[in-house]
Protein backbone atom coordinates (compact mmCIF):
# COMPACT_ATOMS: atom_id res chain seq x y z
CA UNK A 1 -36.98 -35.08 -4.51
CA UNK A 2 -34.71 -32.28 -3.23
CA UNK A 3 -35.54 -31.13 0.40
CA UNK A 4 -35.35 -26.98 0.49
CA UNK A 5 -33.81 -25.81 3.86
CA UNK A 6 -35.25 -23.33 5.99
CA UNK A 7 -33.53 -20.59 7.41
CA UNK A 8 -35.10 -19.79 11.16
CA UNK A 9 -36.59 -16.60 11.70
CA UNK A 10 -33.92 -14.78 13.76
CA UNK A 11 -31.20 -16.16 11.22
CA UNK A 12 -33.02 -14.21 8.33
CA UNK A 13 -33.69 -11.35 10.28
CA UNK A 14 -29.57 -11.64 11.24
CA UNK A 15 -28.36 -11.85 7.47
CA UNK A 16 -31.28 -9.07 6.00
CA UNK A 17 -29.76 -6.73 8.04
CA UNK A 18 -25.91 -7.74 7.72
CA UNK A 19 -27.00 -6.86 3.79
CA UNK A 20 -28.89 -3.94 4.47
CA UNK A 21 -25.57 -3.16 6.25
CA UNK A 22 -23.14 -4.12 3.50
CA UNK A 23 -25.15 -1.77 0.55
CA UNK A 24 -25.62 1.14 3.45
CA UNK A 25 -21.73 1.05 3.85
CA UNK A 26 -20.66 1.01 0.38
CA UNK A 27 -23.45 3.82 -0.55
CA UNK A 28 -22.34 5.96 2.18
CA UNK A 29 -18.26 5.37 1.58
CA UNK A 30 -19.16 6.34 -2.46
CA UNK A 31 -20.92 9.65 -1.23
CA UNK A 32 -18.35 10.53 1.23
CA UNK A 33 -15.62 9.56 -1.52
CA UNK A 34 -16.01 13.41 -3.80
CA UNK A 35 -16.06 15.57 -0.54
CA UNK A 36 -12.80 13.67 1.14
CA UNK A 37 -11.12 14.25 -1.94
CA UNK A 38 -12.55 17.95 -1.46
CA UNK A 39 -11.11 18.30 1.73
CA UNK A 40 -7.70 16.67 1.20
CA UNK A 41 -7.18 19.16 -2.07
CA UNK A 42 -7.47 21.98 0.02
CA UNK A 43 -3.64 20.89 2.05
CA UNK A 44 -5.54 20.63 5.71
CA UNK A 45 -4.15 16.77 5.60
CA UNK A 46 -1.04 17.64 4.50
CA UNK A 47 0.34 18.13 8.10
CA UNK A 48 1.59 15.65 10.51
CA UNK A 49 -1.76 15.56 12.75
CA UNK A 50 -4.15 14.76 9.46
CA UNK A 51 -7.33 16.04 10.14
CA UNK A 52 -7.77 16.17 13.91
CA UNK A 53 -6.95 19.81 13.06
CA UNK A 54 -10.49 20.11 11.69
CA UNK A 55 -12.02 18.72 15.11
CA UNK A 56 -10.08 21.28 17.58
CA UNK A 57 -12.24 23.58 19.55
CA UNK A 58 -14.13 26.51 18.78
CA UNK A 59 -14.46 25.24 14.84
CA UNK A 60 -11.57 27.73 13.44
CA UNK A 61 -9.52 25.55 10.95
CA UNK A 62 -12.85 23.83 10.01
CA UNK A 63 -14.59 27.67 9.70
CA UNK A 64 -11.66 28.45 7.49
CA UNK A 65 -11.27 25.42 5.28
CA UNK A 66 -15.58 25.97 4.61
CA UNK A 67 -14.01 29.68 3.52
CA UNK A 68 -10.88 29.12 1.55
CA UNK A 69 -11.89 25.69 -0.06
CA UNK A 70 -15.80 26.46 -0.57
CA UNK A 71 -15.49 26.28 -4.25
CA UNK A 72 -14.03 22.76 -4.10
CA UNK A 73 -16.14 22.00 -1.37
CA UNK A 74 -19.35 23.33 -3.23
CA UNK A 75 -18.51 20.95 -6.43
CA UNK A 76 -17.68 18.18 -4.16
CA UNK A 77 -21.31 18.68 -2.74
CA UNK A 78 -23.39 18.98 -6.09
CA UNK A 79 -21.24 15.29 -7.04
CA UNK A 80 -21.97 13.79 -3.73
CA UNK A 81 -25.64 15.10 -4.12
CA UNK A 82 -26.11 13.41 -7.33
CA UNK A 83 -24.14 9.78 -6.13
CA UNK A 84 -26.72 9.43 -3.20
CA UNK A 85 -29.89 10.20 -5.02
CA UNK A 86 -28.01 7.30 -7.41
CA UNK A 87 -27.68 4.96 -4.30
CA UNK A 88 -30.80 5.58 -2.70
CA UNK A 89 -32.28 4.39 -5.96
CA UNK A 90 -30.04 1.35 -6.30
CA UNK A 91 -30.48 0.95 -2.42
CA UNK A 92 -33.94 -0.04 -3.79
CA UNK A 93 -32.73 -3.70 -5.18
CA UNK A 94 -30.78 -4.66 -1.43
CA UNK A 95 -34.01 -3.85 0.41
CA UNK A 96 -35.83 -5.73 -2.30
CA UNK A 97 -33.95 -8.59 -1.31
CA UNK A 98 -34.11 -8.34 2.72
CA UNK A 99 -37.70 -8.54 1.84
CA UNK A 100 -37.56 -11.65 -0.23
CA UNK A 101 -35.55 -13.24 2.70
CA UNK A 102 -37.80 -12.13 5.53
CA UNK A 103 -40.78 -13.33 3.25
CA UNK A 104 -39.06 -16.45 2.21
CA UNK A 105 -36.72 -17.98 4.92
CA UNK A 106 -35.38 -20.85 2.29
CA UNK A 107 -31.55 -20.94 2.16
CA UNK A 108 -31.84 -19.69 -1.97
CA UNK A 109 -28.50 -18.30 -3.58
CA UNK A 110 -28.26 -15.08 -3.51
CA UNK A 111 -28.34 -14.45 -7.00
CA UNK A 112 -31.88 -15.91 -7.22
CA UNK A 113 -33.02 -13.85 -3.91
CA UNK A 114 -31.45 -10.46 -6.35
CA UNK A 115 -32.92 -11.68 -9.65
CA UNK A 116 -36.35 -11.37 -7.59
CA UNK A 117 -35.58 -7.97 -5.83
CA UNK A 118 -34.88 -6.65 -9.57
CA UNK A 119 -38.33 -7.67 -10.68
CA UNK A 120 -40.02 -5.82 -7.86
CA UNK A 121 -37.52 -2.99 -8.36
CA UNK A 122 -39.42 -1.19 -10.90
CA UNK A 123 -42.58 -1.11 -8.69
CA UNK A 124 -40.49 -0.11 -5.96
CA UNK A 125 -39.25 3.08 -7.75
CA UNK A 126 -42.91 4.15 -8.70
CA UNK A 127 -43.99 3.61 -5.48
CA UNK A 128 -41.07 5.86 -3.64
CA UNK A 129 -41.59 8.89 -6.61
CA UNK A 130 -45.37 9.01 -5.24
CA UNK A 131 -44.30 8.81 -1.56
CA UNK A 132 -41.80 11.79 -1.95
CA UNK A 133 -44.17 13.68 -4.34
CA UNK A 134 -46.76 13.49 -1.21
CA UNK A 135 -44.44 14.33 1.44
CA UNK A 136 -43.27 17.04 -0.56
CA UNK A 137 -46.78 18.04 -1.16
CA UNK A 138 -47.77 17.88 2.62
CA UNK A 139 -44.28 19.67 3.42
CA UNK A 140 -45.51 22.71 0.87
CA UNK A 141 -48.98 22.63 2.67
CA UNK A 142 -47.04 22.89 6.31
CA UNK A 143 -45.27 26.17 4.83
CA UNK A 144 -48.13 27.98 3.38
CA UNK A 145 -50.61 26.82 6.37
CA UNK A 146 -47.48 28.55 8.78
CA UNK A 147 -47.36 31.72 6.65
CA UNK A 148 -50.92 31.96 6.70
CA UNK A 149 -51.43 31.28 10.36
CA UNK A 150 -48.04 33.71 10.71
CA UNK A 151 -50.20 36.53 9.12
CA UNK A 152 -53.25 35.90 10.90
CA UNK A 153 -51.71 35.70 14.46
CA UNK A 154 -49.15 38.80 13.26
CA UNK A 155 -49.92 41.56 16.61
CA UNK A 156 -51.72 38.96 19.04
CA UNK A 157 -49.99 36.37 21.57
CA UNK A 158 -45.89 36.15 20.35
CA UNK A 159 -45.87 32.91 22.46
CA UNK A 160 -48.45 31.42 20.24
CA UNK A 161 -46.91 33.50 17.42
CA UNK A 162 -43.36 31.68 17.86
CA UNK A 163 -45.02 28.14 18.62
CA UNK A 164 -47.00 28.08 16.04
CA UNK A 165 -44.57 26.99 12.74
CA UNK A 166 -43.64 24.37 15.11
CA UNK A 167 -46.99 22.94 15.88
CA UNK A 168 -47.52 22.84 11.83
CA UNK A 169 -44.16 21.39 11.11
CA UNK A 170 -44.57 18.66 14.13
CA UNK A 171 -47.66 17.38 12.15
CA UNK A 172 -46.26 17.27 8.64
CA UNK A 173 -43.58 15.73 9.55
CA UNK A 174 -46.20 12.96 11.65
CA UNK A 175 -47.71 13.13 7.83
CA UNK A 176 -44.50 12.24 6.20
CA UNK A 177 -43.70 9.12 8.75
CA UNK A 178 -47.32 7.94 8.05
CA UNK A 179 -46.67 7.88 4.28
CA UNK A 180 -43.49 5.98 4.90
CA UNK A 181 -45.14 3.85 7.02
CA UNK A 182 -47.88 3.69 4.07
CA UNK A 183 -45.07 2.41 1.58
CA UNK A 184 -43.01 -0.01 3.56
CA UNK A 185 -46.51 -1.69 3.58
CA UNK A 186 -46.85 -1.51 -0.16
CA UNK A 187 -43.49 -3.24 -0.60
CA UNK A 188 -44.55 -5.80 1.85
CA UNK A 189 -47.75 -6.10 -0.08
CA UNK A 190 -45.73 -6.18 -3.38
CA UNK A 191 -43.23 -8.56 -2.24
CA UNK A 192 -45.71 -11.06 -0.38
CA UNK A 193 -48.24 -11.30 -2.94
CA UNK A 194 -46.66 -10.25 -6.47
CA UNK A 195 -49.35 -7.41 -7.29
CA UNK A 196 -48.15 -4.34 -9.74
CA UNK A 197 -47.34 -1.03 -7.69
CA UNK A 198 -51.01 0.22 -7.85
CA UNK A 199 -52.66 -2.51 -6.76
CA UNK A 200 -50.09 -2.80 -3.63
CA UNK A 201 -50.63 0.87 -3.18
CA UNK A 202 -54.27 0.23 -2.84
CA UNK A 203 -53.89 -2.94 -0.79
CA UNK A 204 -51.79 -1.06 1.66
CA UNK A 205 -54.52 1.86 1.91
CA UNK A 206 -56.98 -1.38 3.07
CA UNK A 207 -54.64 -2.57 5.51
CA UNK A 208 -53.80 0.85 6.88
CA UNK A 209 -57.50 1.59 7.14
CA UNK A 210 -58.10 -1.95 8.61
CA UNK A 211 -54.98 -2.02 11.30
CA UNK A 212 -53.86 1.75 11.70
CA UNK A 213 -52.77 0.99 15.11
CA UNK A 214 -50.73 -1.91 14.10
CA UNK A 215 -49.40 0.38 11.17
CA UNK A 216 -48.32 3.36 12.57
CA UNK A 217 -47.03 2.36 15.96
CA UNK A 218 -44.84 0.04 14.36
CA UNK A 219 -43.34 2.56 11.81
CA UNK A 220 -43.06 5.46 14.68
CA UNK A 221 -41.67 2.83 16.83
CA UNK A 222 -38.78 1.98 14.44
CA UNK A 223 -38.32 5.41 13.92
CA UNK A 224 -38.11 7.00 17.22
CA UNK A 225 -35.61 3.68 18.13
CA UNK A 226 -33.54 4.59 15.16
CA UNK A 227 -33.47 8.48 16.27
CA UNK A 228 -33.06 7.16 19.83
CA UNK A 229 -29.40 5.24 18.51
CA UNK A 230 -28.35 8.09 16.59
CA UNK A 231 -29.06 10.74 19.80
CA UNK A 232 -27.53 8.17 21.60
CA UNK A 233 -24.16 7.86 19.78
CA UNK A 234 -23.67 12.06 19.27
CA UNK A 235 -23.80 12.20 22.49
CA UNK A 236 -20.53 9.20 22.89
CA UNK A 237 -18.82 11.15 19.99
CA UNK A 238 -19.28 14.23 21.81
CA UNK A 239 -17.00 13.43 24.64
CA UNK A 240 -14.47 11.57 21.94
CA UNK A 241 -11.09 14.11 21.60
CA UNK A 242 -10.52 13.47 17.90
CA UNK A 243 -8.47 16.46 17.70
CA UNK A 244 -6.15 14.08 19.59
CA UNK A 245 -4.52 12.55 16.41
CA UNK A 246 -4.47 8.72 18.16
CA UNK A 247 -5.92 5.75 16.44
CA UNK A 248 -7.75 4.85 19.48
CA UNK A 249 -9.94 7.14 19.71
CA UNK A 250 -10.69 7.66 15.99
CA UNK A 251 -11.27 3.68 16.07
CA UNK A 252 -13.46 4.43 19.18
CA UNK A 253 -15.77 6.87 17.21
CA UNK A 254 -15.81 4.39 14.40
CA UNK A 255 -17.33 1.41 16.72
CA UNK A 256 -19.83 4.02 18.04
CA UNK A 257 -20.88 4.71 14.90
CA UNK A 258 -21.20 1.66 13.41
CA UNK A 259 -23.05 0.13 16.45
CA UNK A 260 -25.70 3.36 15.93
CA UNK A 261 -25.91 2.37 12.04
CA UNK A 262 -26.21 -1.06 13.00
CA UNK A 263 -29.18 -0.46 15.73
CA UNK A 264 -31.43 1.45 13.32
CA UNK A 265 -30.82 -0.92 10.56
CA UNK A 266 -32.03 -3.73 13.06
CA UNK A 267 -35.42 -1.59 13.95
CA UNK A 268 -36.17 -1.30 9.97
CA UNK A 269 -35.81 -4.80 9.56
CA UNK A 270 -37.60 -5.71 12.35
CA UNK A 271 -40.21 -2.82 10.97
CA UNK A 272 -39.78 -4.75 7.26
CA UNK A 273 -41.04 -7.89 9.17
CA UNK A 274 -43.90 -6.76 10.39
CA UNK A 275 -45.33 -5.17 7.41
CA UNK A 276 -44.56 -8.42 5.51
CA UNK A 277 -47.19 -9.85 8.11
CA UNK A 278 -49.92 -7.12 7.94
CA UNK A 279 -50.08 -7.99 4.45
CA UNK A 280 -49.87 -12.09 4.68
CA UNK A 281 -53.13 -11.68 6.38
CA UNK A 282 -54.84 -9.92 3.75
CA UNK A 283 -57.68 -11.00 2.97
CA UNK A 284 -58.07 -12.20 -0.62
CA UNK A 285 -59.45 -8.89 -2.64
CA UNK A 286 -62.26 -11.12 -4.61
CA UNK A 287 -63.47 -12.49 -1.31
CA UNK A 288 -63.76 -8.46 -0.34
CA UNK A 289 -65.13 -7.74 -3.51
CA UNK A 290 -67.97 -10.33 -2.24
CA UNK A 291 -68.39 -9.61 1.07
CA UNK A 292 -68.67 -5.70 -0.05
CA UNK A 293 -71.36 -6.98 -2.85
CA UNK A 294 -73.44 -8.49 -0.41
CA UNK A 295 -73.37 -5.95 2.37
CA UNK A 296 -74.53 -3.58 -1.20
């Protein structure tokens, strides 16, 4: 009888996130693709320093490309906006399988670890549409509760007046990371024990009312690491001259970047392994379903 391998921990974590890398990479290079093809139409490439023109001080070639090439541009945009809503849905089947590995450290083919992210893709999909339908719901709320509170505070303190929107915003946007938090879970869930969108959806609701701590620290902590990287590396790219036409700086801003990608993909994953265990020590729902009974 054939032996299966085991991966360690650390090794899986390593090769989920050199694949989250890999499908990040080629999403992002096939959105950027219409809008370099944009820019280079316009002639600002044509010249012999390429387009460290567009990163020279004070923004003027880049202010008048945005003018003179804004139709392109604007075409280039609308294609780009349709290939990443695309990708982020096909992103779906990589993280899929990142989960599978984290969840299940055997050394499987990678076809097999794919063939299973593809039959948890579907539930996947649901579950995202009802995330983004309640973020956009709470989003809506934060507007009309800032209007409201706008006209009710119109005349009195412009301080609190000013600081206000802010306040509302600062707690949707809270909201929003808590229902993201609320559907990395339900993957876990889905992926760990095979249930059907709803039932992880309602799984994850027990284990977020169970562990909320647990939940939401982890999810704001991969967050505010992942906003941390990206500060982080502006900041580097800042004080990079690109309008210096040399390779070594241009590859400079590329390792930056990369090592910024690389960081935040590191704190999901490490995010993605903790919600796979909140939910592999979830309880078993008939056991619940008894224990409720008898407390009845």
């Amino acid at each position: 009888m054939r032996v299966a391998s085991v991966r360690s921990p650390n090794v899986a974590r390593i090769v989920a996130i050199v694949l989250l890398w890999i499908s990040r990479t080629l999403a992002s290079l096939l959105v950027a693709i219409p809008l370099v093809f944009a820019i280079v139409s316009t002639g600002i490439a044509s010249s012999t320093e390429r387009d460290a023109l567009l990163f020279r001080r004070g923004g003027l070639v880049l202010l008048e490309l945005a003018r003179a090439g804004a139709p392109a541009l604007g075409s280039a945009l609308k294609n780009s906006l349709v290939l990443g809503a695309l990708c982020a849905v096909l992103g779906l089947i990589p993280l899929g399988a990142a989960l599978d590995l984290l969840q299940s450290q055997e050394t499987d083919a990678f076809p097999a670890r794919f063939a299973r992210a593809m039959r948890v893709f579907p539930g996947f999909l649901a579950l995202s549409a009802l995330t983004l339908l309640a973020q956009a719901a709470l989003l809506l709320g934060a507007s009309l509760l800032s209007s409201a509170l706008n006209a009710a505070l119109h005349g009195h303190d412009e301080r609190l007046l000013t600081c206000s929107p802010f306040a509302v915003f600062g707690v949707a946007l809270l909201g929003c990371a808590a229902l993201g938090a609320l559907l990395d879970v339900a993957r876990g869930v889905r992926v760990q024990h095979e249930l059907k969108a709803r039932a992880a959806l309602s799984e994850a609701l027990v284990i977020l009312r169970e562990t909320p701590l647990a939940v939401l620290a982890g999810s704001y902590a991969s967050t505010a690491g992942s906003v941390f990287a990206w500060l982080a590396a502006a900041s580097v790219l800042s004080r990079i001259d690109l309008a210096n036409p040399v390779t070594r700086g241009i590859a400079l801003a590329f390792v930056v970047h990369q090592l910024a990608v690389l960081f935040s993909i590191g704190m999901r994953v490490r995010w993605l392994g903790t919600t796979l265990a909140l939910s592999a020590v979830l309880p078993d729902r008939e056991t619940r379903n008894d224990d409720e009974s008898a407390g009845d």
